[in-house]
C-alpha atoms as a PDB file:
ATOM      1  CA  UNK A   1     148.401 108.190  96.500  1.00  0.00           C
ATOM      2  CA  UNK A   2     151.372 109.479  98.161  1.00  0.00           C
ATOM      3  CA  UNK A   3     153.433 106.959 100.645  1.00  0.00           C
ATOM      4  CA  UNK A   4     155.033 109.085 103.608  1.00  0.00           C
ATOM      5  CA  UNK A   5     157.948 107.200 105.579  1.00  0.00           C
ATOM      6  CA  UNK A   6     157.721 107.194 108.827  1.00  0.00           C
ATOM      7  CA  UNK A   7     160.412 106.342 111.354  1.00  0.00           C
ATOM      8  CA  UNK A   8     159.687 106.590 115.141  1.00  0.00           C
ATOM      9  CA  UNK A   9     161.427 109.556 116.954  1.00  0.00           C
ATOM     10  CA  UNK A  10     162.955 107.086 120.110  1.00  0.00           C
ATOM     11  CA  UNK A  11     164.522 104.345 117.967  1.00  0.00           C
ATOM     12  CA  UNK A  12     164.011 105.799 114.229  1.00  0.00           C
ATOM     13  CA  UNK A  13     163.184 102.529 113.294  1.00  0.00           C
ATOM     14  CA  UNK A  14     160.336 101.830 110.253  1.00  0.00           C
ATOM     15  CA  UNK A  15     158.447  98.909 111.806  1.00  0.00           C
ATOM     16  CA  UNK A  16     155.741 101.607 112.364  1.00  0.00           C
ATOM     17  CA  UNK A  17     151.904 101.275 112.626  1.00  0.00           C
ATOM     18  CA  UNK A  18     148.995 103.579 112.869  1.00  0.00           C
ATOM     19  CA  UNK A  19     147.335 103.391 116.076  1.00  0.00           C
ATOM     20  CA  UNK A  20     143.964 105.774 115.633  1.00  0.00           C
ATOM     21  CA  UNK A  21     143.203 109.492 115.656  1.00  0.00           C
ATOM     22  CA  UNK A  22     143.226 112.031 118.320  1.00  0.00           C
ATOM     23  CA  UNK A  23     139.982 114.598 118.818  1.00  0.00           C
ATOM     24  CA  UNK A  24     141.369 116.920 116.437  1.00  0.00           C
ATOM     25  CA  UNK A  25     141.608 113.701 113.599  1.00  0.00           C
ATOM     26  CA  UNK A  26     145.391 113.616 113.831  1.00  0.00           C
ATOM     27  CA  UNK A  27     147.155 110.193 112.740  1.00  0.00           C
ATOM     28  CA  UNK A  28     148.852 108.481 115.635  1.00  0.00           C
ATOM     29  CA  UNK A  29     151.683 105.930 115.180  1.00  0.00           C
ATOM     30  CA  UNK A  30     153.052 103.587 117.086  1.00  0.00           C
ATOM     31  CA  UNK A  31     156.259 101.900 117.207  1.00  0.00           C
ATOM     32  CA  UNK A  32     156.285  97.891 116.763  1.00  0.00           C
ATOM     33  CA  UNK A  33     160.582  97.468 117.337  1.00  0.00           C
ATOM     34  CA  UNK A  34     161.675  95.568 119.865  1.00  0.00           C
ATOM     35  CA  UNK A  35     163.933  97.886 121.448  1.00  0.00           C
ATOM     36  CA  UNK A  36     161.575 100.546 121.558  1.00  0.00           C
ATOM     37  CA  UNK A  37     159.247 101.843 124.818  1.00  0.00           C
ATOM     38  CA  UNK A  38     156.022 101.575 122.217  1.00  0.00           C
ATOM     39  CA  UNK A  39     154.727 104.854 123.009  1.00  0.00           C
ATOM     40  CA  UNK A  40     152.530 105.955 120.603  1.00  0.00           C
ATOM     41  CA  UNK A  41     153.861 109.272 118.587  1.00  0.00           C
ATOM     42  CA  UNK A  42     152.576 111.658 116.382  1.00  0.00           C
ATOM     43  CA  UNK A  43     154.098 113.452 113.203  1.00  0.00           C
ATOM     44  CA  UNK A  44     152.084 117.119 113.706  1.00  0.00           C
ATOM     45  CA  UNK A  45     151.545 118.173 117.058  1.00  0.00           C
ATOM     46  CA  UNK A  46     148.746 120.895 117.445  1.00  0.00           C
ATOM     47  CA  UNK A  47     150.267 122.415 120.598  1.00  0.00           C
ATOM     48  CA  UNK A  48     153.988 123.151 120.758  1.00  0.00           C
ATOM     49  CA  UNK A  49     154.385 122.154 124.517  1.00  0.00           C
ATOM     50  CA  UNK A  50     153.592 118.357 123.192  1.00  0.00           C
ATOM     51  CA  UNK A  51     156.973 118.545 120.483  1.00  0.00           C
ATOM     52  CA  UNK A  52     159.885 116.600 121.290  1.00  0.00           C
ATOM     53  CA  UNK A  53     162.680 118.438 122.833  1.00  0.00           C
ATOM     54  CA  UNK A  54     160.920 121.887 124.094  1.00  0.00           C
ATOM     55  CA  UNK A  55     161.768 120.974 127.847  1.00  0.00           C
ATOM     56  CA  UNK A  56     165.006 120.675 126.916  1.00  0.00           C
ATOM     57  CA  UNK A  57     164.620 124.353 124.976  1.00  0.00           C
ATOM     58  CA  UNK A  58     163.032 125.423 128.314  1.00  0.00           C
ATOM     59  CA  UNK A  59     165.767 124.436 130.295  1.00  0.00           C
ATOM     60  CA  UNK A  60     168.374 126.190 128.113  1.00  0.00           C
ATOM     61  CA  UNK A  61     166.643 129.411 127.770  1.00  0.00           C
ATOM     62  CA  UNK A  62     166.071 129.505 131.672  1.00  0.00           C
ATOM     63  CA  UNK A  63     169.648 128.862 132.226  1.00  0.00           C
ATOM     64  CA  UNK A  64     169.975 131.636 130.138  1.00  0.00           C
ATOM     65  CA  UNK A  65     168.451 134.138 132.284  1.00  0.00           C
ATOM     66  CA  UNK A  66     165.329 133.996 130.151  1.00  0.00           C
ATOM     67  CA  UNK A  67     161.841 134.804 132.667  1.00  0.00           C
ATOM     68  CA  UNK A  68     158.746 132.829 132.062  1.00  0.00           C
ATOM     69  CA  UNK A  69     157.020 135.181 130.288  1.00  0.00           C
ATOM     70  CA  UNK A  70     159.383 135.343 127.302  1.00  0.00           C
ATOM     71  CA  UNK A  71     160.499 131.867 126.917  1.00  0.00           C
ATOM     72  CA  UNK A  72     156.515 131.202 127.049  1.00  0.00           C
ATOM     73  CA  UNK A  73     156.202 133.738 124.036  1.00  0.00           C
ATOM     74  CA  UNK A  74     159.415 132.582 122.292  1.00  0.00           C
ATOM     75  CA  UNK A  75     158.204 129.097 122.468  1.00  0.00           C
ATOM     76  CA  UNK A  76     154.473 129.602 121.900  1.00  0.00           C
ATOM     77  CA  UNK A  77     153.808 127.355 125.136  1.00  0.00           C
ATOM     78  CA  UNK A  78     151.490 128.261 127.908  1.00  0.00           C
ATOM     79  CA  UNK A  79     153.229 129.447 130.932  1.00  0.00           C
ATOM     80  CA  UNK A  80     151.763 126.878 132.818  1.00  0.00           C
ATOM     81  CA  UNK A  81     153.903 124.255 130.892  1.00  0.00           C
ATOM     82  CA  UNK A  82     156.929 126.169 131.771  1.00  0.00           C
ATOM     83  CA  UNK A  83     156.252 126.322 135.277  1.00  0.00           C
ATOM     84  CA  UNK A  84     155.600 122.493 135.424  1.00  0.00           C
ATOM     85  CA  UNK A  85     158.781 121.900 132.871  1.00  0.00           C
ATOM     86  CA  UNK A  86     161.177 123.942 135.521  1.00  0.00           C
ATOM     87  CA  UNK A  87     159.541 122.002 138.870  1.00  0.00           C
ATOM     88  CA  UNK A  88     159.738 118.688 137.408  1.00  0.00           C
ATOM     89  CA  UNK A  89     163.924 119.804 136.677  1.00  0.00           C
ATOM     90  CA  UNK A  90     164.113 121.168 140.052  1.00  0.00           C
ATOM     91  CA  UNK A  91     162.713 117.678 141.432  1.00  0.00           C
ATOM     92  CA  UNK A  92     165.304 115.331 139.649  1.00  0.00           C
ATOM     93  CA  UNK A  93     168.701 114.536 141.627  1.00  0.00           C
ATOM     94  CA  UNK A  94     171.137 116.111 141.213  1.00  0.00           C
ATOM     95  CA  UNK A  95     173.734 115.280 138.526  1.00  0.00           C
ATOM     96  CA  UNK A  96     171.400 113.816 136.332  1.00  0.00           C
ATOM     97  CA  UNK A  97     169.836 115.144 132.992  1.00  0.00           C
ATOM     98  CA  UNK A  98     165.734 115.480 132.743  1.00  0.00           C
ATOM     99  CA  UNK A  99     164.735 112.937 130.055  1.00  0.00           C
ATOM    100  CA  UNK A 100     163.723 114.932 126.701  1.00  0.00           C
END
């Protein structure tokens, strides 16, 4: 039997639990600190537009004069998650960062 650590990817604390299985029989965790929002996480994701940080990727490449198309290749995302990544930036106020 093999004992994986797991920390949570807000707070990286270790007070983690699991917290069932999605349809395709992934473990999900949840985080039991204090301090943390409680969402639950996963440690695979089966679809890259779930990951942490690819809105943030999305962002960047756009603001690097990447189209769509290619950062939806790049990325392996739909384009629809692009598309929904770059109105929900366009709908935040200005001088602030979108959360991811």
């Amino acid at each position: 039997m093999v004992m994986v650590a797991v920390k949570c990817p807000v707070c990286k604390g270790t007070d983690v639990s699991r917290n069932g299985k999605t349809k395709q029989d992934v473990q999900r965790y949840i985080c039991n600190e204090r301090t943390c929002s409680g969402k639950p996480f996963l440690l695979e994701y089966t679809y890259n537009g779930a990951k942490p940080g690819i809105e943030g990727e999305i962002i960047n490449m756009t603001a690097n004069a990447s189209g769509i198309s290619d950062i939806s290749r790049v990325l392996k995302v739909s384009e629809t998650k692009v598309t929904q990544t770059l109105k929900k930036q366009k709908n935040t106020p200005a001088g602030s960062a979108a959360s991811s």
